[in-house]
C-alpha atoms as a PDB file:
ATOM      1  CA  UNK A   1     177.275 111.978  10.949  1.00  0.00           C
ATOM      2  CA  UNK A   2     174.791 114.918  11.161  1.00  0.00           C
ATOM      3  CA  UNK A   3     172.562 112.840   8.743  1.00  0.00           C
ATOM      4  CA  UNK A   4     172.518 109.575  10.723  1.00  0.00           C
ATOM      5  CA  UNK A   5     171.671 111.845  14.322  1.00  0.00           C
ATOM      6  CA  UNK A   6     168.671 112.947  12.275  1.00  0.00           C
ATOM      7  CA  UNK A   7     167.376 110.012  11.004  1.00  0.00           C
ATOM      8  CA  UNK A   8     167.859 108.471  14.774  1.00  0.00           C
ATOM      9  CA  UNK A   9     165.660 111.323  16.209  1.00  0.00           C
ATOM     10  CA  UNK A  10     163.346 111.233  13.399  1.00  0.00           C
ATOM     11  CA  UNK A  11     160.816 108.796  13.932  1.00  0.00           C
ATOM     12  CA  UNK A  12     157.654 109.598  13.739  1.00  0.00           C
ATOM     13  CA  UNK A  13     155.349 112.742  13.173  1.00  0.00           C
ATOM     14  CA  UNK A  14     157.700 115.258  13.978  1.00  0.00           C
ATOM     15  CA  UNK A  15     156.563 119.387  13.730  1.00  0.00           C
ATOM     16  CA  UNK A  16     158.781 122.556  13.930  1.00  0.00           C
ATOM     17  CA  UNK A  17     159.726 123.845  16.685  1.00  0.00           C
ATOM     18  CA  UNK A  18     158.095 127.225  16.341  1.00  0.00           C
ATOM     19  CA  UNK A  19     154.621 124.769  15.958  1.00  0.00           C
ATOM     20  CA  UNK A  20     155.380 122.927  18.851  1.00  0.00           C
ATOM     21  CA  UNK A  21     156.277 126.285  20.992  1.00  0.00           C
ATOM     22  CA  UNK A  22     153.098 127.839  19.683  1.00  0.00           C
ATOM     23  CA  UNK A  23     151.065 124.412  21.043  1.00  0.00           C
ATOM     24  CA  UNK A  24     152.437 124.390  24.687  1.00  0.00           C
ATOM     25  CA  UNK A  25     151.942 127.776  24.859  1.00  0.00           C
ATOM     26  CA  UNK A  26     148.484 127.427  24.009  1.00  0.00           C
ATOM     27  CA  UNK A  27     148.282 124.451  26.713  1.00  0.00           C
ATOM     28  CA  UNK A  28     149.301 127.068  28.867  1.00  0.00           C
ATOM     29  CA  UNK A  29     146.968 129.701  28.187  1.00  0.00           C
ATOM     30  CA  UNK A  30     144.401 126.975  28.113  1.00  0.00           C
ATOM     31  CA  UNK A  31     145.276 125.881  31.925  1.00  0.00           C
ATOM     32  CA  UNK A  32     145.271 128.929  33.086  1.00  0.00           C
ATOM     33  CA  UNK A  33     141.649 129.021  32.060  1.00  0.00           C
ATOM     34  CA  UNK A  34     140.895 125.889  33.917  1.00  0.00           C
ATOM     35  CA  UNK A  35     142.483 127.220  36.817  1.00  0.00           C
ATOM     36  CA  UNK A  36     140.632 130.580  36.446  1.00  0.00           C
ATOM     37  CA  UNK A  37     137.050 128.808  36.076  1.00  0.00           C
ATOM     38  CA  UNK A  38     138.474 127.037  38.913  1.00  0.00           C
ATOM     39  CA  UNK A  39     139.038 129.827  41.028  1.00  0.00           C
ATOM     40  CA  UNK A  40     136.256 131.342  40.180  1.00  0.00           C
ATOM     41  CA  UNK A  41     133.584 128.844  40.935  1.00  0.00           C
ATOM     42  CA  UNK A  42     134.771 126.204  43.165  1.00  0.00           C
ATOM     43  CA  UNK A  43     137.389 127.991  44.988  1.00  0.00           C
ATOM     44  CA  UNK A  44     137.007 127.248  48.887  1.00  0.00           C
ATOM     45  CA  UNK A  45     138.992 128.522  51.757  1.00  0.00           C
ATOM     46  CA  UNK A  46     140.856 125.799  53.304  1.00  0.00           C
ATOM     47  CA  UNK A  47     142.046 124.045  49.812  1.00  0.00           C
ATOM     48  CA  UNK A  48     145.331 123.581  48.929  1.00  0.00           C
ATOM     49  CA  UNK A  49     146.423 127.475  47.405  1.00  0.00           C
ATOM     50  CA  UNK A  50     148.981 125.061  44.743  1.00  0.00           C
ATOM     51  CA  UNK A  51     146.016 123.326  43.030  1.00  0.00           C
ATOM     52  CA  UNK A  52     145.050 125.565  40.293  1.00  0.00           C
ATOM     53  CA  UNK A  53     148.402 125.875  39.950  1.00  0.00           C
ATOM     54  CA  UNK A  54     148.196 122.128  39.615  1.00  0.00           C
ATOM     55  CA  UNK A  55     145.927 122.194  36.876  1.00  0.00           C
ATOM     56  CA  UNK A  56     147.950 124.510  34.627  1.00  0.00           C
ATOM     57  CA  UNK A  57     151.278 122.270  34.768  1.00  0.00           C
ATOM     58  CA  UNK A  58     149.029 119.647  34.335  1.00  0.00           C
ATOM     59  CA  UNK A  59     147.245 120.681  30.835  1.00  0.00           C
ATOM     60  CA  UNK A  60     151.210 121.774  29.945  1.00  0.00           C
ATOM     61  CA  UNK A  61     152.332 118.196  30.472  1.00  0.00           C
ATOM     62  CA  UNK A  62     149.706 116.232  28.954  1.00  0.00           C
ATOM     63  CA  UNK A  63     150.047 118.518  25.800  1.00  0.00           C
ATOM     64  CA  UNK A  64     153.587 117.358  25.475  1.00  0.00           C
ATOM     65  CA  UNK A  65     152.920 113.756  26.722  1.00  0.00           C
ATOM     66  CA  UNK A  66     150.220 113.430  23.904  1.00  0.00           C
ATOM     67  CA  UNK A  67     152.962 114.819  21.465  1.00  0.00           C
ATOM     68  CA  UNK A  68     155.610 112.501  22.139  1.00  0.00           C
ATOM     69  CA  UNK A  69     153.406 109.652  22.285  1.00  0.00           C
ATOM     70  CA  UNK A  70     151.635 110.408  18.819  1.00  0.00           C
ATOM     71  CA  UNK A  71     150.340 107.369  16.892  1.00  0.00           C
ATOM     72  CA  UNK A  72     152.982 105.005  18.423  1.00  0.00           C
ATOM     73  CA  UNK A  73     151.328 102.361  20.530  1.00  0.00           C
ATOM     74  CA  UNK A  74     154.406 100.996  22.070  1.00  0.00           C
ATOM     75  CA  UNK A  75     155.270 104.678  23.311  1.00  0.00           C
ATOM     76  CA  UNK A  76     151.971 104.820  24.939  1.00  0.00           C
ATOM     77  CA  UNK A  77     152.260 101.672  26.785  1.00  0.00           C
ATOM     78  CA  UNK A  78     155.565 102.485  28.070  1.00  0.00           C
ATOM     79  CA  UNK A  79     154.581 105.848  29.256  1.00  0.00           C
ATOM     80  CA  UNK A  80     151.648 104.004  31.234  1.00  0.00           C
ATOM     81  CA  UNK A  81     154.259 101.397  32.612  1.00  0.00           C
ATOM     82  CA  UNK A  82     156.452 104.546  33.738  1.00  0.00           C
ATOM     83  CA  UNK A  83     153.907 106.271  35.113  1.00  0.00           C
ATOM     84  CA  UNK A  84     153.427 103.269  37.284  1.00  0.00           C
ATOM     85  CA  UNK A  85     155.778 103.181  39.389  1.00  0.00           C
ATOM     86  CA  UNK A  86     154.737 107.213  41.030  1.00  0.00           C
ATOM     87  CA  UNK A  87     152.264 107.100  43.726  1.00  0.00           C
ATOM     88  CA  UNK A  88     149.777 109.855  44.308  1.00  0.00           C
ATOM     89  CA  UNK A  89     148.665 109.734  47.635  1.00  0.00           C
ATOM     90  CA  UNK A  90     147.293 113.757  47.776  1.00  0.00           C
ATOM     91  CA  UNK A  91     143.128 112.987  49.013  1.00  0.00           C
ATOM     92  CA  UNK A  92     140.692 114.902  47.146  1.00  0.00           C
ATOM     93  CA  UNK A  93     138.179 116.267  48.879  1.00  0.00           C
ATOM     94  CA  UNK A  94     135.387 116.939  46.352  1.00  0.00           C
ATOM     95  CA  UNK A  95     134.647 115.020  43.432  1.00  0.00           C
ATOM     96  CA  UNK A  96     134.237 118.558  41.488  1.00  0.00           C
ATOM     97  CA  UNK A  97     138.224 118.675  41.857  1.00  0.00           C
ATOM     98  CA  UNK A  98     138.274 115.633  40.328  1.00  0.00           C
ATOM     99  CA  UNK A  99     136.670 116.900  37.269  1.00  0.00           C
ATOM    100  CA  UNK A 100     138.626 119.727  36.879  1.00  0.00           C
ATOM    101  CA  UNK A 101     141.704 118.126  36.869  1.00  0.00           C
ATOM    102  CA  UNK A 102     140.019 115.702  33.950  1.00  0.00           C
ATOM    103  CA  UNK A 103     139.472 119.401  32.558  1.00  0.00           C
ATOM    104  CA  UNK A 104     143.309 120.284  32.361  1.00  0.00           C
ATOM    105  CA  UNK A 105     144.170 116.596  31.207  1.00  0.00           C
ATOM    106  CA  UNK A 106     141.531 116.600  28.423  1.00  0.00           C
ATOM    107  CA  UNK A 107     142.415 120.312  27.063  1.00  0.00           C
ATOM    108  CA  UNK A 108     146.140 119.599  27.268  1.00  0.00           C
ATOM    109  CA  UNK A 109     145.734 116.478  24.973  1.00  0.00           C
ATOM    110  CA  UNK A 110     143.282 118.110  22.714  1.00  0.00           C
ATOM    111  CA  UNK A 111     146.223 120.842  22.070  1.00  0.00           C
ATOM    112  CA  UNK A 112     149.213 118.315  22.035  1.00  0.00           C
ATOM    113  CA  UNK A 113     147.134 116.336  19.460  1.00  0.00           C
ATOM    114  CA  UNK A 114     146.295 119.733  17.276  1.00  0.00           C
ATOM    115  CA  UNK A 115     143.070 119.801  17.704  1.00  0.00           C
ATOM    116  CA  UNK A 116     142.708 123.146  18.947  1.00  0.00           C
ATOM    117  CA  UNK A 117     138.842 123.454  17.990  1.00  0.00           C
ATOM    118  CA  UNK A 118     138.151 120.590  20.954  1.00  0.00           C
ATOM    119  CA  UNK A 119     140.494 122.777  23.602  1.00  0.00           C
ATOM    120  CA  UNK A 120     138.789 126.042  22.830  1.00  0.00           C
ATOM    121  CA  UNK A 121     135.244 125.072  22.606  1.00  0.00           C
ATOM    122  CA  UNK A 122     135.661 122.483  25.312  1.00  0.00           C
ATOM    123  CA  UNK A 123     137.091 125.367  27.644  1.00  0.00           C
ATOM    124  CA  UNK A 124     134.221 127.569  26.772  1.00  0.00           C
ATOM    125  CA  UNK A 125     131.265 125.035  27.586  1.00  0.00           C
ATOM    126  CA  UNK A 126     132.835 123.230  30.995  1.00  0.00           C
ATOM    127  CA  UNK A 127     133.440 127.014  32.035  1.00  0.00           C
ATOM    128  CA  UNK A 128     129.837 127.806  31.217  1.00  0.00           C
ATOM    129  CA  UNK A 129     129.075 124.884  33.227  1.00  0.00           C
ATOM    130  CA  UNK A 130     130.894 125.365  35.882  1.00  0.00           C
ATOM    131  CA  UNK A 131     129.473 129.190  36.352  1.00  0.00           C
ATOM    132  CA  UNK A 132     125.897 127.751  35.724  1.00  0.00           C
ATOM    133  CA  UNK A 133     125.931 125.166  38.549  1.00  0.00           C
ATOM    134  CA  UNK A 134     128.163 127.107  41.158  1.00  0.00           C
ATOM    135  CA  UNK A 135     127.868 127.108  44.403  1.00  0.00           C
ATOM    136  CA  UNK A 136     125.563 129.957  45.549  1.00  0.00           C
ATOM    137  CA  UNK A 137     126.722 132.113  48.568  1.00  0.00           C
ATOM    138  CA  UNK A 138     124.936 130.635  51.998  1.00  0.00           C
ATOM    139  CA  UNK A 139     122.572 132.689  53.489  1.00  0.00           C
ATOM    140  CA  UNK A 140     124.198 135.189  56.535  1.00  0.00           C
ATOM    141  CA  UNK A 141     124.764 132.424  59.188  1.00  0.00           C
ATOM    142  CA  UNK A 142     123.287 134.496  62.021  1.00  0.00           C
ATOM    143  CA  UNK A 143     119.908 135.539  61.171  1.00  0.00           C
ATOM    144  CA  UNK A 144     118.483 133.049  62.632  1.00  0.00           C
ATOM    145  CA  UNK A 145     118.161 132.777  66.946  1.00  0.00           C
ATOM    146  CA  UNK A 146     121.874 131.979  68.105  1.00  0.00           C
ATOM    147  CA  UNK A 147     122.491 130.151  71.731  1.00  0.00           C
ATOM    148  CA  UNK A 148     124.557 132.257  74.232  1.00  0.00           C
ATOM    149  CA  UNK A 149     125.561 131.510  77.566  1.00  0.00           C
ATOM    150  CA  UNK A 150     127.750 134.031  79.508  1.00  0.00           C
ATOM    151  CA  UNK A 151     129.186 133.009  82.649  1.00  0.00           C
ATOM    152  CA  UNK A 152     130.072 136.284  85.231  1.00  0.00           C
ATOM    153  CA  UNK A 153     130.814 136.682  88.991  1.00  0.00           C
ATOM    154  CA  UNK A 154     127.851 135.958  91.359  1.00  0.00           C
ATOM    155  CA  UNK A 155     127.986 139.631  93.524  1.00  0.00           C
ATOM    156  CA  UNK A 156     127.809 141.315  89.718  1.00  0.00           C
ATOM    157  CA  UNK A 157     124.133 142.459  88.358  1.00  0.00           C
ATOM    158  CA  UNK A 158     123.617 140.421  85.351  1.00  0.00           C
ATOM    159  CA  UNK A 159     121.189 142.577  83.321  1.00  0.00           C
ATOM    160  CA  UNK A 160     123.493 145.957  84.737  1.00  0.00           C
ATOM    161  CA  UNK A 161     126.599 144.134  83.373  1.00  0.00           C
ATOM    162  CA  UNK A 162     124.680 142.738  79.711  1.00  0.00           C
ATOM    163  CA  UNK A 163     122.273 145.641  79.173  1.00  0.00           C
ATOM    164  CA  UNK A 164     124.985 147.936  76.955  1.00  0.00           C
ATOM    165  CA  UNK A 165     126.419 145.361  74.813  1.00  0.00           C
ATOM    166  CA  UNK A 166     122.935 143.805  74.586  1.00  0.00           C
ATOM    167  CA  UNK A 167     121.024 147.001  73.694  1.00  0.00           C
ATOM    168  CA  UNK A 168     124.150 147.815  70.556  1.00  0.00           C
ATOM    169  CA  UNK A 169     124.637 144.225  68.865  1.00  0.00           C
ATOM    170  CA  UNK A 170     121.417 142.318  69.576  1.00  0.00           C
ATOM    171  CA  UNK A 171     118.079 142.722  67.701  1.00  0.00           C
ATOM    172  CA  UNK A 172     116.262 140.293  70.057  1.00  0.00           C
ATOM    173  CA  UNK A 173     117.391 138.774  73.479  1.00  0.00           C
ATOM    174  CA  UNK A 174     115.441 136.356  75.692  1.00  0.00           C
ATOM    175  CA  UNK A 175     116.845 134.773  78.915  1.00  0.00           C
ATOM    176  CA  UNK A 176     116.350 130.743  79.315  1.00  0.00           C
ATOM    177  CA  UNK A 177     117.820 129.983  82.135  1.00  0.00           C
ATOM    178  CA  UNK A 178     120.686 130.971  85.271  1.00  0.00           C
ATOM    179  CA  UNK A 179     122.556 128.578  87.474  1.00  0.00           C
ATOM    180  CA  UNK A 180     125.137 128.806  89.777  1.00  0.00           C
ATOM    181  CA  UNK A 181     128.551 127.223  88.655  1.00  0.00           C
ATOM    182  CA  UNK A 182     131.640 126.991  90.517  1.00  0.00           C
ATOM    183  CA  UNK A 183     130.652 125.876  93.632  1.00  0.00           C
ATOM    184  CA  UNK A 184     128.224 129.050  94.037  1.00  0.00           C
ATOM    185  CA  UNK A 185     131.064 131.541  93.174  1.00  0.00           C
ATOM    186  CA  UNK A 186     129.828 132.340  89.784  1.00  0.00           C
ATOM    187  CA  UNK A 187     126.725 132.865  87.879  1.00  0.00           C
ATOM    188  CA  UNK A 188     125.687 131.435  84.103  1.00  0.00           C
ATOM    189  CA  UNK A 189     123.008 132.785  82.241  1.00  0.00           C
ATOM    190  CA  UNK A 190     121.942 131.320  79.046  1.00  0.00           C
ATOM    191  CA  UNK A 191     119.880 133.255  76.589  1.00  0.00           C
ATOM    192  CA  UNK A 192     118.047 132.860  72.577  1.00  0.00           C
ATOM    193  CA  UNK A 193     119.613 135.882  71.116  1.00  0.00           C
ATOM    194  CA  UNK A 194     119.321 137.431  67.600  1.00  0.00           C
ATOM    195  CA  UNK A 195     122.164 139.805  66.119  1.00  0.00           C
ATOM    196  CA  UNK A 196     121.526 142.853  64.429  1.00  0.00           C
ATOM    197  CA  UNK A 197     122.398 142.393  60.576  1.00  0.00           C
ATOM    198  CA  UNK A 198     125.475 144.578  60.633  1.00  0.00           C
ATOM    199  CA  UNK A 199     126.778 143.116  63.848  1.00  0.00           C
ATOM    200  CA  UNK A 200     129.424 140.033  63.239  1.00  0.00           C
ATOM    201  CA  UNK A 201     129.365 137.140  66.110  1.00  0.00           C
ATOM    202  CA  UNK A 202     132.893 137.540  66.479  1.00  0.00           C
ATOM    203  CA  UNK A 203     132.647 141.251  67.353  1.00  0.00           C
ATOM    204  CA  UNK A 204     129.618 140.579  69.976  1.00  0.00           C
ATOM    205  CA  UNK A 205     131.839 138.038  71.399  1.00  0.00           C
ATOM    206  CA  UNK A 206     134.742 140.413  71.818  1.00  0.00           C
ATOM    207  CA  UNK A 207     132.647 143.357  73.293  1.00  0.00           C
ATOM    208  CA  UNK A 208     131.033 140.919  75.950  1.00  0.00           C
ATOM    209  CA  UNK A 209     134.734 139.817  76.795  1.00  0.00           C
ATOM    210  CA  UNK A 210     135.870 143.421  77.489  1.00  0.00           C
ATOM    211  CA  UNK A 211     133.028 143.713  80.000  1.00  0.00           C
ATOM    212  CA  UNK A 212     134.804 143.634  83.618  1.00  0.00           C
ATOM    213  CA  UNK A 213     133.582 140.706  85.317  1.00  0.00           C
ATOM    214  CA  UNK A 214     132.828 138.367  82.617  1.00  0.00           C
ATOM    215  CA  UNK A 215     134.209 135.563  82.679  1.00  0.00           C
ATOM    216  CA  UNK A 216     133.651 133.212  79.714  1.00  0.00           C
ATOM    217  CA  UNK A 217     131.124 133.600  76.617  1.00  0.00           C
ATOM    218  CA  UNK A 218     129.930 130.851  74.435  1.00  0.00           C
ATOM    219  CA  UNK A 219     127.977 131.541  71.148  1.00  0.00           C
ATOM    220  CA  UNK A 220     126.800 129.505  69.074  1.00  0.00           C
ATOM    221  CA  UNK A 221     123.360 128.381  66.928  1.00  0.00           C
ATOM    222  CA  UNK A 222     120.401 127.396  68.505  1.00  0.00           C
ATOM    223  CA  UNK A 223     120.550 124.364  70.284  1.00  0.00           C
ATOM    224  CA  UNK A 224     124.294 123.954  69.696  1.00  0.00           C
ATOM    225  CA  UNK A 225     125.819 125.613  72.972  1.00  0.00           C
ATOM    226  CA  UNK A 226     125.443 122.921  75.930  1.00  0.00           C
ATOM    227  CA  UNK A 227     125.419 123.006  80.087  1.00  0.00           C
END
């Protein structure tokens, strides 16, 4: 009985099971080095925190997808019929993504075939790649003139009430324009102002807040804040 179970199960290349450990480890260690390339030049805030995770199940999988498929054409055609019927409706955002999950699929089969030379090398030259043609940091967004508009209460002094916070976090200030708003009971002042380089737009914002009497501030880059 033992002998016919084996030569049901037997069909095809078959490979021990320490081999076959040893490979999907190896797609692991390999997809953890896509997602690490990954993470390390193409990581964005805002993406989905599971998808290097993604990539590593991914190169597991195909490694053991490419093993039980093997040489057998009908196997292959089967899986493709299978995989069918499952609907992946998750949007990428950035075509890069898409080749880096083409990464993880191509290194997985390259170790579930046994061709570890392909994984290896592969990972080494799409990571040098990828660190070659990464995104460079942008420049500081605020060196450049920034719009601000500060709205305060019309029996207030408007340069007495701006000078302090003006004088610590700007480099450069120059008044545009001041209007009336509210029916005459308030007073908006728009200026071209520069930060200093160690001064963050969200900490200007907050200090003109604190200032008693001010009523709303609006930052933003030249050109972008509006009447």
């Amino acid at each position: 009985m033992l002998d016919w179970l084996k030569s049901e199960w037997s069909q095809g290349e078959q490979i021990s099971l320490t081999a076959l450990s040893f490979r999907m480890a190896v797609a692991w260690l390999c997809g953890l080095g896509v997602a690490w390339v990954y993470r390390n030049t193409h990581g964005r805030n805002g993406d989905s925190p599971s998808f290097p995770g993604t990539l590593i199940l991914l190169a597991i999988l195909i490694a053991m997808v490419t093993r039980v498929i093997g040489d057998n054409v009908a196997r292959a055609f089967s899986l493709v019929g299978a995989l069918s019927i499952v609907r992946f409706r998750t949007v990428v955002r950035d075509t890069q993504d898409t080749a880096f999950v083409i990464f993880a699929v191509v290194v997985g089969m390259a170790v579930g075939a046994g061709d570890l030379r392909v994984a290896f090398v592969g990972l080494a030259l799409v990571a040098a790649a990828a660190f070659a043609m990464r995104r460079r940091p942008a420049e500081p967004p605020w060196e450049e003139d920034a719009s601000l508009t500060v709205r305060i209460g019309i029996g207030l002094d408007l340069d007495g009430v701006l000078k302090s916070a003006f004088e610590r976090h700007l480099a450069h200030h120059e008044i545009r324009s001041v209007a009336t708003v509210k029916q005459g009971t308030a007073m908006e002042a728009q200026y071209r102002v520069r930060l200093r380089p160690n001064v963050s737009p969200a900490e200007f914002v907050k200090a003109l807040n604190q200032i008693e009497g001010v009523q709303s501030v609006d930052l933003g880059r030249d050109g972008e804040v509006e009447d």
